[in-house]
PDB file of N, CA and C in Angstrom:
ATOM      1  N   UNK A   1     127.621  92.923 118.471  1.00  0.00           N
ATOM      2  CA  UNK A   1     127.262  91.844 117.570  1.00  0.00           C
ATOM      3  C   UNK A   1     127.258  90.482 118.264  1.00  0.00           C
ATOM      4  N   UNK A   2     127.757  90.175 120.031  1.00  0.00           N
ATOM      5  CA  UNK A   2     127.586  89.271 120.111  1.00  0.00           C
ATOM      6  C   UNK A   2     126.311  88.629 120.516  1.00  0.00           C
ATOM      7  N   UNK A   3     125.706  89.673 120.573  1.00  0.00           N
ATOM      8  CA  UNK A   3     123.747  89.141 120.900  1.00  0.00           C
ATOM      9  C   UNK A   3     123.308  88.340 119.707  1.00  0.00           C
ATOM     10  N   UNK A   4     123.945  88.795 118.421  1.00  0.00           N
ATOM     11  CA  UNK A   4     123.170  87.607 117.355  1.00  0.00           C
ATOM     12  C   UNK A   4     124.573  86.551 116.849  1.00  0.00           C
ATOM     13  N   UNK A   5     125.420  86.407 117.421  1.00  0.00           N
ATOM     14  CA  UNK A   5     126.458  85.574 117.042  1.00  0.00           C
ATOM     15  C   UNK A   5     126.269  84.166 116.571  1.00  0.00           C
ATOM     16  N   UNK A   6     125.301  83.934 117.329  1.00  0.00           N
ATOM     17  CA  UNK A   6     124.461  82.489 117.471  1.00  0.00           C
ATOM     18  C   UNK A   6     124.440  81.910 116.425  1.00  0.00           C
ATOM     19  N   UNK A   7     123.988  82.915 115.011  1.00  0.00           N
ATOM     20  CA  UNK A   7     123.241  82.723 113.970  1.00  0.00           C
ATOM     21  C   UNK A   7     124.263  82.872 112.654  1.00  0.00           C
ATOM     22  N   UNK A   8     124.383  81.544 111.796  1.00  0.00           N
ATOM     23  CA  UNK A   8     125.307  81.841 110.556  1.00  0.00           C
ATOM     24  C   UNK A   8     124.926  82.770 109.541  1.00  0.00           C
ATOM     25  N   UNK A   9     125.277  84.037 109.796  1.00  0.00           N
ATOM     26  CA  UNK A   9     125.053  85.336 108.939  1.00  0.00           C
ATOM     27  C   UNK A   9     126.162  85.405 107.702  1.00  0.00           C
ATOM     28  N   UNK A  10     125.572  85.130 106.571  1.00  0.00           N
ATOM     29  CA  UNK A  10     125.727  84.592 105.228  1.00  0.00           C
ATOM     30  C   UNK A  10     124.877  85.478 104.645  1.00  0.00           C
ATOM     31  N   UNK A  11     125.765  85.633 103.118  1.00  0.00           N
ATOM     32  CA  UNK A  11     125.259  87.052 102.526  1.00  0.00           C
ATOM     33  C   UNK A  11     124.147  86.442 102.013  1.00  0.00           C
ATOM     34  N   UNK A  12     123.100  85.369 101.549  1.00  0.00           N
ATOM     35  CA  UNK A  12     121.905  85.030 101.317  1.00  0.00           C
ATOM     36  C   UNK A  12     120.735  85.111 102.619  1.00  0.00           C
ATOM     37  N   UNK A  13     121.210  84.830 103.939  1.00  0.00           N
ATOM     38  CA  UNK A  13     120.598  85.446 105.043  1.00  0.00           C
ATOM     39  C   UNK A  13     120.559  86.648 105.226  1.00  0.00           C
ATOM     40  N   UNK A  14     121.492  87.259 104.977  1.00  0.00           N
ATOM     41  CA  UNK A  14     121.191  89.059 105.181  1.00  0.00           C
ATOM     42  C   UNK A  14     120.400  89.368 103.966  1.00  0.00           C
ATOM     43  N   UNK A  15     120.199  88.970 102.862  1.00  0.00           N
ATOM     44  CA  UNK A  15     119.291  89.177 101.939  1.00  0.00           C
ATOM     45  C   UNK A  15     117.819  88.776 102.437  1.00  0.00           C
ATOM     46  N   UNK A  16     117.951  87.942 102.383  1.00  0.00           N
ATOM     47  CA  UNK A  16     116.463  87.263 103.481  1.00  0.00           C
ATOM     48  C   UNK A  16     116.226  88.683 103.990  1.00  0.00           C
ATOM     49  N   UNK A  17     116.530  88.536 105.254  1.00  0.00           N
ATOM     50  CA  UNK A  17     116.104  89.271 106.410  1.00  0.00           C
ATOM     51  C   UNK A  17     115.995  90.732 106.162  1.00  0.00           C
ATOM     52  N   UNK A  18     116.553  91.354 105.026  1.00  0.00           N
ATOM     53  CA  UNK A  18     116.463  92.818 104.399  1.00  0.00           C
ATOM     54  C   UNK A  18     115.555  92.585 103.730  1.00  0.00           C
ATOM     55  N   UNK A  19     115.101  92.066 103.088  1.00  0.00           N
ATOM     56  CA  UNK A  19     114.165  91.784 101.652  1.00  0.00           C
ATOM     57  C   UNK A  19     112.801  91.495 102.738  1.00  0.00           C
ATOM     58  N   UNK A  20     113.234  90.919 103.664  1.00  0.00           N
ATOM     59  CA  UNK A  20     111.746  90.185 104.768  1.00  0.00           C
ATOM     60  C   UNK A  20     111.283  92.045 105.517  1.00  0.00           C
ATOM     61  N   UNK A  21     112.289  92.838 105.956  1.00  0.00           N
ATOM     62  CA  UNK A  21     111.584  93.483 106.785  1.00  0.00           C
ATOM     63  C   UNK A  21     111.089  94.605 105.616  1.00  0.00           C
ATOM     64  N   UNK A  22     112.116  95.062 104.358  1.00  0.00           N
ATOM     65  CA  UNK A  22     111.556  96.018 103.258  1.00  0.00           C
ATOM     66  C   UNK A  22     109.742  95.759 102.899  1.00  0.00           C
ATOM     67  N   UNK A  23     109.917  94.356 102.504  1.00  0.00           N
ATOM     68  CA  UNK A  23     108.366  93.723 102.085  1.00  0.00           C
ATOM     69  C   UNK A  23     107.171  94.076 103.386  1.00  0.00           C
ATOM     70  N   UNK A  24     107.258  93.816 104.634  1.00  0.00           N
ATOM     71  CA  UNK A  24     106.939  94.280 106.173  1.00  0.00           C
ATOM     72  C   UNK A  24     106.479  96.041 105.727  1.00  0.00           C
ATOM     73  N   UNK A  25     107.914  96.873 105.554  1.00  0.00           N
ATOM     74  CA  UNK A  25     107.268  98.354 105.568  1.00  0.00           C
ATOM     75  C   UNK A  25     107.027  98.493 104.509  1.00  0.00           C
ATOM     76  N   UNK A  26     107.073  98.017 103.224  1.00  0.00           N
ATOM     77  CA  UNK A  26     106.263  98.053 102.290  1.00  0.00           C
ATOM     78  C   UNK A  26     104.122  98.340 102.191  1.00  0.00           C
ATOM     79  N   UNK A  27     104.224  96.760 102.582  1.00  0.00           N
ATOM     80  CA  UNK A  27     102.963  96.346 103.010  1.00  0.00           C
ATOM     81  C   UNK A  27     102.258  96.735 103.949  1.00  0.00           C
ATOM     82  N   UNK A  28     103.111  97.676 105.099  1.00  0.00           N
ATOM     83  CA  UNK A  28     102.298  98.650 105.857  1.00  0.00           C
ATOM     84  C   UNK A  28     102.338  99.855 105.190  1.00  0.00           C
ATOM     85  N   UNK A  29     103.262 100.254 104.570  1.00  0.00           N
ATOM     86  CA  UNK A  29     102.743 101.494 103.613  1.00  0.00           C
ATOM     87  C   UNK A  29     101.452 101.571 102.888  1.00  0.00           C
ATOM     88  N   UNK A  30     101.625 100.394 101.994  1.00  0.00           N
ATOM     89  CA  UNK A  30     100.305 100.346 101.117  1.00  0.00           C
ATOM     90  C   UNK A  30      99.360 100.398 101.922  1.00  0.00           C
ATOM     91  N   UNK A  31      99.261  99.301 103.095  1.00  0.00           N
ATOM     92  CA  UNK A  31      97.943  99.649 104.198  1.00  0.00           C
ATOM     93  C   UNK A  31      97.428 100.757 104.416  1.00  0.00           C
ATOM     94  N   UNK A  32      98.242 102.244 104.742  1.00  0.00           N
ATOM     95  CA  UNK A  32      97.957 102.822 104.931  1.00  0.00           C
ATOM     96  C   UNK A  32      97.534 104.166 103.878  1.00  0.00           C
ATOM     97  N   UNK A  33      98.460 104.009 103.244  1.00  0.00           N
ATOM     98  CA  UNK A  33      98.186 104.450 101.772  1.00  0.00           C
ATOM     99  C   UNK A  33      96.758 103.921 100.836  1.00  0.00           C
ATOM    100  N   UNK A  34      96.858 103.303 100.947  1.00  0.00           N
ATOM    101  CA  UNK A  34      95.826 102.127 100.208  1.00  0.00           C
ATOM    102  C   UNK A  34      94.905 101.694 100.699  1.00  0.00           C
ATOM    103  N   UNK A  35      94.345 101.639 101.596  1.00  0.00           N
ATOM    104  CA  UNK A  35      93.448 100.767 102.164  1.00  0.00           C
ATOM    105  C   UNK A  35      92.996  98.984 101.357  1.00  0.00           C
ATOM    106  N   UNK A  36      92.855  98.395 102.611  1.00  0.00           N
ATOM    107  CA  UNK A  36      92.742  97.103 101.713  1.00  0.00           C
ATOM    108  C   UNK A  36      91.445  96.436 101.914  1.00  0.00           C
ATOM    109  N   UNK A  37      91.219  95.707 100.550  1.00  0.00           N
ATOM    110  CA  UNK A  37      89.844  95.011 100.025  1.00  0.00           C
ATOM    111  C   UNK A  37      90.156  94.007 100.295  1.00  0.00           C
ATOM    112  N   UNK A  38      88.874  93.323 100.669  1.00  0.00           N
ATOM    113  CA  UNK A  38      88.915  91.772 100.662  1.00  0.00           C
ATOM    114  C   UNK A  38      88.850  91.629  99.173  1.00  0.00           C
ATOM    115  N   UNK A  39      89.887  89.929  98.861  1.00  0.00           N
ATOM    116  CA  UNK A  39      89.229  89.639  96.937  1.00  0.00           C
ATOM    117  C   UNK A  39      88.877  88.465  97.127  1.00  0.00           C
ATOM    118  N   UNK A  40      88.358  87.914  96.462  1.00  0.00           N
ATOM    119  CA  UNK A  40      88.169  85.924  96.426  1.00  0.00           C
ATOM    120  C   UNK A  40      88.867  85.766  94.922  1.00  0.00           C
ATOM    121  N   UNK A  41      90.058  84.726  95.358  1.00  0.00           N
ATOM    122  CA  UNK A  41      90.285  84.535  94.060  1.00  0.00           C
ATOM    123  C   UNK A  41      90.502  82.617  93.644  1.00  0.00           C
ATOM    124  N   UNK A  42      90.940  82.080  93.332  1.00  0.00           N
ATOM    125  CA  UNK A  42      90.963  81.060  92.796  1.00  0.00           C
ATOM    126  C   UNK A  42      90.779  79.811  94.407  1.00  0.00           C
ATOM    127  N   UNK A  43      91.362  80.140  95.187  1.00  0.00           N
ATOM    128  CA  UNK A  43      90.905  79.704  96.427  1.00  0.00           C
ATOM    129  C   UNK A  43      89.110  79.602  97.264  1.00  0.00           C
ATOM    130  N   UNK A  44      88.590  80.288  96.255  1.00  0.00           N
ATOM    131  CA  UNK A  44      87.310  80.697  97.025  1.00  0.00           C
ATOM    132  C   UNK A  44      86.958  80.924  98.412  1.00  0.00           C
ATOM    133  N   UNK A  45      88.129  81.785  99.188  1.00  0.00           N
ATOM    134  CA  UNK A  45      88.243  82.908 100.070  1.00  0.00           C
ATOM    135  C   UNK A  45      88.304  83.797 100.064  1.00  0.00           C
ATOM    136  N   UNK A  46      87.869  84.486 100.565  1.00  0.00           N
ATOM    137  CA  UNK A  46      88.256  86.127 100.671  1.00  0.00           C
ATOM    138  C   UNK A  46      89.793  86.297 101.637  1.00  0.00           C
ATOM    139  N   UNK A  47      90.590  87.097 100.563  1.00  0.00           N
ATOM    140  CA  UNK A  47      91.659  87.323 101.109  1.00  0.00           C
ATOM    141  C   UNK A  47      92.658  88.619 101.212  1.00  0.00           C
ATOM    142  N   UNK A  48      93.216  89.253 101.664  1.00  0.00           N
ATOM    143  CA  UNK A  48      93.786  90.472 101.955  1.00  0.00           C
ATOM    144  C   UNK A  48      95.184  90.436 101.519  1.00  0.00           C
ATOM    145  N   UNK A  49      95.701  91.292 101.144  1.00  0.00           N
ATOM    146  CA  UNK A  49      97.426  91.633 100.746  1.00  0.00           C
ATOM    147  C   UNK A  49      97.843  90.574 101.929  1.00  0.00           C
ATOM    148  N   UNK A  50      97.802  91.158 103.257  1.00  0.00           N
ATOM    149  CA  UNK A  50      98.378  89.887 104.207  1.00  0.00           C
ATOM    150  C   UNK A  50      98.282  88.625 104.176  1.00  0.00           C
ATOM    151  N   UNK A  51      96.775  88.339 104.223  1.00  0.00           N
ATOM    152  CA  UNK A  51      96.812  86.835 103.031  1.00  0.00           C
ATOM    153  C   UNK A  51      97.873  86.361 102.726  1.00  0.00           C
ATOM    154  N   UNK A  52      97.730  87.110 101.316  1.00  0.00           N
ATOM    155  CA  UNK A  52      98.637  86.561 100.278  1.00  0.00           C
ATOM    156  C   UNK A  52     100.440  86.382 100.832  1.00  0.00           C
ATOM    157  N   UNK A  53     100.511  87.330 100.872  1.00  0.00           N
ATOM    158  CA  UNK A  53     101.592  87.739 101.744  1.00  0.00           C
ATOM    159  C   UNK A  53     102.498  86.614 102.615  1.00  0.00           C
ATOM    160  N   UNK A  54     101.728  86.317 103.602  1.00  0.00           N
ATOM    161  CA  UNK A  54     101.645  85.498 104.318  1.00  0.00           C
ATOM    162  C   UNK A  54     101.381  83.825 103.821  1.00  0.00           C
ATOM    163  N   UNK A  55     100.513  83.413 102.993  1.00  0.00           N
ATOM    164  CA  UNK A  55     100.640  82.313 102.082  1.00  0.00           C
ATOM    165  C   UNK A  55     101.573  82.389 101.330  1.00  0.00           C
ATOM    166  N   UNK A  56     102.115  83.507 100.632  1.00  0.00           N
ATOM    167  CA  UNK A  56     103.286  83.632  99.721  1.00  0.00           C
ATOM    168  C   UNK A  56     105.073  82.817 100.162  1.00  0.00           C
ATOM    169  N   UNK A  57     105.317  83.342 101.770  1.00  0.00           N
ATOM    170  CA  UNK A  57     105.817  83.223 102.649  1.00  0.00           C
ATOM    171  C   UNK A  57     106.157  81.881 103.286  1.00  0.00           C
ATOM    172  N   UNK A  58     104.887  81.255 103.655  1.00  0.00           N
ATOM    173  CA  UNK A  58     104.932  79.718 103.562  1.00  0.00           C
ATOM    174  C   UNK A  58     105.405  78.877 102.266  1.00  0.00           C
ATOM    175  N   UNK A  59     104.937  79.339 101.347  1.00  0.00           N
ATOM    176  CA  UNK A  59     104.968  78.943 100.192  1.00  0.00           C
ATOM    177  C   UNK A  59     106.047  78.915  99.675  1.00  0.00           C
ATOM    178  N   UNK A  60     107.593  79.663  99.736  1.00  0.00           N
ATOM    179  CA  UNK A  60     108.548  79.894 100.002  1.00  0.00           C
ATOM    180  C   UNK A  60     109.253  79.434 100.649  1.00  0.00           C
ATOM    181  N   UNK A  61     109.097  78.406 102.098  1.00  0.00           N
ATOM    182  CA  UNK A  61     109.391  78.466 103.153  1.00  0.00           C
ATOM    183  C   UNK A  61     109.456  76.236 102.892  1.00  0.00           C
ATOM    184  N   UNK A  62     108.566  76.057 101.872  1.00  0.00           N
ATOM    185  CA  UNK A  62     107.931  74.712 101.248  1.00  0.00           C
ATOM    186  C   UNK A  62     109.017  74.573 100.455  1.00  0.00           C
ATOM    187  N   UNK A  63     109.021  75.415  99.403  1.00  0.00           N
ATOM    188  CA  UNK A  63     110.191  75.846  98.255  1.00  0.00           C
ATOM    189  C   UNK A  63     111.113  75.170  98.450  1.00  0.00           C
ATOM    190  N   UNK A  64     111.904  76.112  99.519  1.00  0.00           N
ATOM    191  CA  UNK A  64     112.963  75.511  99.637  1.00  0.00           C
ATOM    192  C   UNK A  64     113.640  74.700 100.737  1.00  0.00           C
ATOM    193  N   UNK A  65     112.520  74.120 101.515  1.00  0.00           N
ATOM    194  CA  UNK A  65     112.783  73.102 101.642  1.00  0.00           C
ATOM    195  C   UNK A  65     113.247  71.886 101.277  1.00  0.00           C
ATOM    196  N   UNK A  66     111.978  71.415 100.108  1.00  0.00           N
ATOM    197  CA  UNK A  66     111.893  70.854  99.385  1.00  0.00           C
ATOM    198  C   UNK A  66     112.757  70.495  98.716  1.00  0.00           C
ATOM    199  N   UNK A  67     113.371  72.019  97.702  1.00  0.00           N
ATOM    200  CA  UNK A  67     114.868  71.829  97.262  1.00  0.00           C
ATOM    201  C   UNK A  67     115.799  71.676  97.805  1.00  0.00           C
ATOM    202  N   UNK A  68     116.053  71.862  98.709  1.00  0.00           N
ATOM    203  CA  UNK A  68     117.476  71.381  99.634  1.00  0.00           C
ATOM    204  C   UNK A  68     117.142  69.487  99.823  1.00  0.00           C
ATOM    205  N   UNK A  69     116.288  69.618 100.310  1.00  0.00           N
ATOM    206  CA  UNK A  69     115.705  68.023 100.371  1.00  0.00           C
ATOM    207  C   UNK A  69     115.897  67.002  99.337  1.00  0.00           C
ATOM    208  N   UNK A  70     115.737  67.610  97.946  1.00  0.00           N
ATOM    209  CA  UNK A  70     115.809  66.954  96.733  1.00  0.00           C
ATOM    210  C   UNK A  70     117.528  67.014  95.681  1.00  0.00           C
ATOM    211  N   UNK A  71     117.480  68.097  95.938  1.00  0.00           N
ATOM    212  CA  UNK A  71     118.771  68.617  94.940  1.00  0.00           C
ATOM    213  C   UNK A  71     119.959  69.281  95.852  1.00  0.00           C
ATOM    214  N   UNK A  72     120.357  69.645  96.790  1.00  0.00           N
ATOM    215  CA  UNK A  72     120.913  69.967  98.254  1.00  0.00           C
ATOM    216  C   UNK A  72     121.258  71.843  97.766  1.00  0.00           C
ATOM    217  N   UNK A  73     122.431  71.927  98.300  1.00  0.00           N
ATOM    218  CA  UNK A  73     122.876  73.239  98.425  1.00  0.00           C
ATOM    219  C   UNK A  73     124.087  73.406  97.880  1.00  0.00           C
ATOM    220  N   UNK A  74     124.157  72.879  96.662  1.00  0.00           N
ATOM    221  CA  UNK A  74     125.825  72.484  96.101  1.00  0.00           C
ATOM    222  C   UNK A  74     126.072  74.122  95.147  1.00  0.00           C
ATOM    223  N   UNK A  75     127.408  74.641  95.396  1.00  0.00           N
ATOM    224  CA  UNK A  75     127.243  75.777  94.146  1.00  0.00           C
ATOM    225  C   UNK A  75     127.131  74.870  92.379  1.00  0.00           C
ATOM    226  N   UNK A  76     127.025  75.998  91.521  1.00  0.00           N
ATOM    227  CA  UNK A  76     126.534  75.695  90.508  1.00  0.00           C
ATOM    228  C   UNK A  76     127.592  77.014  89.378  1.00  0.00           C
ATOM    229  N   UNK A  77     128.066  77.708  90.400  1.00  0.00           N
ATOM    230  CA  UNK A  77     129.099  78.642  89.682  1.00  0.00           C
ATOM    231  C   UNK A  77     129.723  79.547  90.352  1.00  0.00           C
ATOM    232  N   UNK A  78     131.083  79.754  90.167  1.00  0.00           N
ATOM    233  CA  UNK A  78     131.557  80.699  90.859  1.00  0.00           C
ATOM    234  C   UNK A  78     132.179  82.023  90.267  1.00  0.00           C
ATOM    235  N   UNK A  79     131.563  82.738  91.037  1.00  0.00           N
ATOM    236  CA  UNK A  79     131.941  84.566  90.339  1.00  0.00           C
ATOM    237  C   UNK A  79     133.468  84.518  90.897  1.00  0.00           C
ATOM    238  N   UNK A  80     134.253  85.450  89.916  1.00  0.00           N
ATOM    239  CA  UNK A  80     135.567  85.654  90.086  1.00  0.00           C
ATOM    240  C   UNK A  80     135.451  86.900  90.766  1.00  0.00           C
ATOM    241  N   UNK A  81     135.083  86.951  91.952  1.00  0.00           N
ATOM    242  CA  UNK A  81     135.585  88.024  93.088  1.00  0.00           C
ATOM    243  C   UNK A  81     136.120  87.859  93.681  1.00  0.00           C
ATOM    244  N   UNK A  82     136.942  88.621  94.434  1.00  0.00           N
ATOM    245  CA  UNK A  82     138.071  88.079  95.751  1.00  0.00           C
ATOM    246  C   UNK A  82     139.155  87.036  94.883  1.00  0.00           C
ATOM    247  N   UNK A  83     140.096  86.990  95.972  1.00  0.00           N
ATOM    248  CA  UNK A  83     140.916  85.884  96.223  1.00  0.00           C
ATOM    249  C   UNK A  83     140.265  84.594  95.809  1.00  0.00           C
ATOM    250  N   UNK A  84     138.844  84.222  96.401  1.00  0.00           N
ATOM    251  CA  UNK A  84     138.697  82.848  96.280  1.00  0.00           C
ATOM    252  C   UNK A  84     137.525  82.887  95.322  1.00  0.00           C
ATOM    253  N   UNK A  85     136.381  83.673  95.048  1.00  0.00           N
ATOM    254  CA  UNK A  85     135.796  83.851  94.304  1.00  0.00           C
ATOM    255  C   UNK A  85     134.941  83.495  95.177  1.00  0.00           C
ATOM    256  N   UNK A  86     133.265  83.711  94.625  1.00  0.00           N
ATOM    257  CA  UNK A  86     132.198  83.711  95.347  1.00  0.00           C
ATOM    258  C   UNK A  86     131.330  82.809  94.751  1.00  0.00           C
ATOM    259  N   UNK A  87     130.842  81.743  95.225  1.00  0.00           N
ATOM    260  CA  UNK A  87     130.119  80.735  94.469  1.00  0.00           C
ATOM    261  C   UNK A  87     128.538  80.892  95.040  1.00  0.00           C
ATOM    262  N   UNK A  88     128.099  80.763  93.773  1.00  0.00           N
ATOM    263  CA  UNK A  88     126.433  80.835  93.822  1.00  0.00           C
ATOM    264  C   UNK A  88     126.046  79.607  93.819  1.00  0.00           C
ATOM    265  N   UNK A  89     124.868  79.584  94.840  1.00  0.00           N
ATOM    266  CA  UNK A  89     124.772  77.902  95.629  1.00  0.00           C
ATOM    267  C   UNK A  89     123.535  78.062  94.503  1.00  0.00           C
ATOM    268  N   UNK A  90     122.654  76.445  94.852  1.00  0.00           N
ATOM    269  CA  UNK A  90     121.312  76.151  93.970  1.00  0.00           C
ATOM    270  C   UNK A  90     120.213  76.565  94.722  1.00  0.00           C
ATOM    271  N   UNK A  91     120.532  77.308  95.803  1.00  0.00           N
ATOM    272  CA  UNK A  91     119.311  77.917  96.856  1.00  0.00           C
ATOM    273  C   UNK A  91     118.624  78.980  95.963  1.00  0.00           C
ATOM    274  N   UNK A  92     119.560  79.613  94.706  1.00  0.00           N
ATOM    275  CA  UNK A  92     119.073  80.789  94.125  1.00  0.00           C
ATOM    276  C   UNK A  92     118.485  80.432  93.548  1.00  0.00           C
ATOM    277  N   UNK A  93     118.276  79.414  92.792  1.00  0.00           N
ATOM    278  CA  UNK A  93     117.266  79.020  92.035  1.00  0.00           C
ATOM    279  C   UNK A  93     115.965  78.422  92.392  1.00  0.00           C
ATOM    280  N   UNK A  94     115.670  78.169  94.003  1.00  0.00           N
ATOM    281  CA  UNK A  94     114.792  77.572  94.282  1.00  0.00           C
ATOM    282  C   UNK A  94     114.169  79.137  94.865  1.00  0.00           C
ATOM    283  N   UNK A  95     115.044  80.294  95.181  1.00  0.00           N
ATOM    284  CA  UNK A  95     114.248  81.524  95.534  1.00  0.00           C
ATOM    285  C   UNK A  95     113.753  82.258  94.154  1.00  0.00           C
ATOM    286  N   UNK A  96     114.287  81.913  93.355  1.00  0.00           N
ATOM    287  CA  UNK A  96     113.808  82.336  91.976  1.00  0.00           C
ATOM    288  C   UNK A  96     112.353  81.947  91.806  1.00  0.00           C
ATOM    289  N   UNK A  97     112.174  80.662  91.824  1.00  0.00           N
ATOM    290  CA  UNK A  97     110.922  79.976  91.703  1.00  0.00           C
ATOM    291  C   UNK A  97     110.111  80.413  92.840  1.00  0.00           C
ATOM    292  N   UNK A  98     110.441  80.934  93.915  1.00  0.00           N
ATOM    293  CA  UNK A  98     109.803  81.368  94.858  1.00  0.00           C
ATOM    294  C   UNK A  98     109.376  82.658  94.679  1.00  0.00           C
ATOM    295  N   UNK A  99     110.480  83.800  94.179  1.00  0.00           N
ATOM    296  CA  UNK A  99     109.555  84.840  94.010  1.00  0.00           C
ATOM    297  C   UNK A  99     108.480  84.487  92.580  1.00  0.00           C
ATOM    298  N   UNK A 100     108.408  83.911  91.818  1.00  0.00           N
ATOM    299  CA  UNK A 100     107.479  83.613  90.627  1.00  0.00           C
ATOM    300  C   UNK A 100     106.398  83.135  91.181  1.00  0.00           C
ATOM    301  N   UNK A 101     106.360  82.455  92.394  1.00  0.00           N
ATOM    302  CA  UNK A 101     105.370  81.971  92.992  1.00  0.00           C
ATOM    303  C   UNK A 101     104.715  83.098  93.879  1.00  0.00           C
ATOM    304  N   UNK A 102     105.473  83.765  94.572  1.00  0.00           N
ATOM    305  CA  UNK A 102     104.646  84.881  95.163  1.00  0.00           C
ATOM    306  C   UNK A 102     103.789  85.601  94.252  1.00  0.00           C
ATOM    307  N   UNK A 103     104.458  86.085  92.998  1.00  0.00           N
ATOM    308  CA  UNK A 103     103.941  86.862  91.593  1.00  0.00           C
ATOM    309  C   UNK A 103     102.415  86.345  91.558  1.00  0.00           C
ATOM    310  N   UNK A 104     102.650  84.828  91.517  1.00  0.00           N
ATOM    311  CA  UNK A 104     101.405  84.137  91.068  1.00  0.00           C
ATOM    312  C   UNK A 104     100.111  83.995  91.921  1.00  0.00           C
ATOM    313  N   UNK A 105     100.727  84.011  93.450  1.00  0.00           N
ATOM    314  CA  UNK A 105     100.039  84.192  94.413  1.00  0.00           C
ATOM    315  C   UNK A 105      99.024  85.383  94.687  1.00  0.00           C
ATOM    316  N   UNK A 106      99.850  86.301  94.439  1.00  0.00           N
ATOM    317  CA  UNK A 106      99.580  87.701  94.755  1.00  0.00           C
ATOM    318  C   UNK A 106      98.261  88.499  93.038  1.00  0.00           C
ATOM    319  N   UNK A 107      98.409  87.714  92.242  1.00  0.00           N
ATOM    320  CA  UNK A 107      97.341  87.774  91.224  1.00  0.00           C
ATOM    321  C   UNK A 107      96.428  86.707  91.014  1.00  0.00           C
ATOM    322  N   UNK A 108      96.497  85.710  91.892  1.00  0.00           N
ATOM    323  CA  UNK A 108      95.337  84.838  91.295  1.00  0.00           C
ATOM    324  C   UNK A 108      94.401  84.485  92.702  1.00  0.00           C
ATOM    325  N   UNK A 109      94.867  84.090  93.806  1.00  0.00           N
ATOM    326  CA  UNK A 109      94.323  84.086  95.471  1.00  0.00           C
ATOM    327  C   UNK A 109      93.671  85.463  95.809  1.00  0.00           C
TER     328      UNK A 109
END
């Protein structure tokens, strides 16, 4: 483990990065399963699952920026687990709005 030590591994980063590579073999499943169409949708491009995908991603990436930028990373509640309990920061709510935005992405682009 000391090859990635570098990096503050926090149970919202290991979510990330599980949720990032699941979506990855997901989306090559369907590829292959599925074959993929170009669509044009509200963008007036033609665009592919990766596309979207990939705009979804950025789009996400804007998110929460943004929110940290505006409203920071303060918790907002803490679960009574453990000894000290586990507090849920306001990052969840700006990934909330992020997956709603992928949703939206992924049906209208």
């Amino acid at each position: 483990m000391e090859s990635i030590a570098w990096m503050a591994w926090t149970l919202p980063t290991a979510i990330f990065f599980a949720a990032l590579a699941c979506t990855l073999a997901v989306m090559t499943w369907l590829a292959a399963v599925y074959p993929e169409a170009e669509r044009v949708g509200v963008l007036r491009i033609p665009t592919t699952r990766g596309d979207r995908l990939f705009i979804s991603l950025i789009s996400a990436a804007v998110i929460h920026l943004l929110w940290i930028g505006f409203f920071g990373t303060d918790a907002i509640a803490t679960l009574p687990i453990g000894e000290d309990g586990v507090e849920i920061s306001r990052l969840w709510l700006a990934s909330g709005i992020s997956l709603v935005t992928a949703v939206l992405i992924f049906r209208t682009v």
